[in-house]
Structure formats: C-alpha cells, structure tokens
Protein backbone atom coordinates (compact mmCIF):
# COMPACT_ATOMS: atom_id res chain seq x y z
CA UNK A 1 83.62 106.54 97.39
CA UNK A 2 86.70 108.11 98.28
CA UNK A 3 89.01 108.99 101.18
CA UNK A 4 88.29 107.61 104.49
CA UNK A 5 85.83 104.71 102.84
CA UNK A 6 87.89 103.56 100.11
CA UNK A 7 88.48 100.52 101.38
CA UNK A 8 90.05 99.03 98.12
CA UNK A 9 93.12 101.57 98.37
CA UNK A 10 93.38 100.73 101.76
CA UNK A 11 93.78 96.90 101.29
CA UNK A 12 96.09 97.76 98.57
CA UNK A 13 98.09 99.89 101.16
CA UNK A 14 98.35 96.95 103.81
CA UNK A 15 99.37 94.10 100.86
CA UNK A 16 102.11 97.03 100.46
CA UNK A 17 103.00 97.20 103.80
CA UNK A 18 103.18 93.68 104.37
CA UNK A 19 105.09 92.98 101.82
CA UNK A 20 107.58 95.60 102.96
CA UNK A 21 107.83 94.06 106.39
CA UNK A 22 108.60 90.58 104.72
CA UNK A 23 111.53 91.62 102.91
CA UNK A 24 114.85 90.84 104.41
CA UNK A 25 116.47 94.23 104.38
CA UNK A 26 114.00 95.67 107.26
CA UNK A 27 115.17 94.22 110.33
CA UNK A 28 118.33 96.78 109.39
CA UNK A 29 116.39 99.56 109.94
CA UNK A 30 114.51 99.28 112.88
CA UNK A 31 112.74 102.84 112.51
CA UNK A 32 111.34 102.02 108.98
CA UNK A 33 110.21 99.08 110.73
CA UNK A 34 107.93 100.27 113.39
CA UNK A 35 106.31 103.31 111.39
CA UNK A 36 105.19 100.51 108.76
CA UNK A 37 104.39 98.59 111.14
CA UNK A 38 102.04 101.40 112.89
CA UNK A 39 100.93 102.46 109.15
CA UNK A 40 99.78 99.21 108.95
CA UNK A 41 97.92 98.45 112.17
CA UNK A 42 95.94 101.84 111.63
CA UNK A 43 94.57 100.54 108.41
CA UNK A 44 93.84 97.18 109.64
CA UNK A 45 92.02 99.21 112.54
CA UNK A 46 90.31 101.43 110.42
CA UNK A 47 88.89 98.62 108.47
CA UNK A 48 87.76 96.26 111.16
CA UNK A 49 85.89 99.61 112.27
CA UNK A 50 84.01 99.96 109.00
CA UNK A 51 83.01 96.31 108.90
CA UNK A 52 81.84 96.51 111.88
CA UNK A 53 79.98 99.51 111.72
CA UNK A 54 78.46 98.00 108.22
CA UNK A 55 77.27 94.97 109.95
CA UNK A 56 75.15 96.89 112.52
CA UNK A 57 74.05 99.06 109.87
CA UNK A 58 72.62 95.95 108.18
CA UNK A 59 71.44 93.88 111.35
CA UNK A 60 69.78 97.38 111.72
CA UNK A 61 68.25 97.08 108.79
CA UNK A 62 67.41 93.48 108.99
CA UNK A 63 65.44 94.46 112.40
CA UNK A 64 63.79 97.04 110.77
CA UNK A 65 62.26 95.30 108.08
C-alpha cells in the first residue's frame, strides 16, 4: 500500500527527521527547526492514528468471531 498507509516510508521520514533535529547545526536556524519539528509530530500523529484505528479493527474482529 501506498500514500497515506505506507507506514514504512513514514517511519523512515521521522528516523530522518530526528536525526536532523539531533545534529548540532539546528539550534542556528530556528525556522528549520520548528517546521521539522511540526513535519515530524504530524507523522508521529498520523501513525498513532492508524495503530489505533488497526487495533479496533481487530478487537472488532476478535468480538465478531
């Protein structure tokens, strides 16, 4: 799956980003700073969401069955 559900890019994304906000030269550019720093709370958001979402899909399940 692609786009929104591919969760594998997006973990790659926030090891990226983290990274990025590690590295010494960023507290010199405050701007840089926040948008990873929003990039990278988005992602972590967007994933919580689908766990989430998958675990009630399978408790769902579970209920069902």
């Amino acid at each position: 799956m692609g786009g929104h559900f591919d969760l594998d890019s997006k973990k790659e994304e926030i090891t990226k980003l983290e990274s990025e906000l590690n590295s010494e030269g960023i507290w010199n550019d405050p701007q840089k700073m926040s948008n990873l720093n929003s990039k990278l709370a988005t992602l972590k958001k967007s994933i919580t969401k689908y766990n989430e979402l998958e675990k009630s899909i399978i408790d769902s399940l579970d209920l069902l069955s």
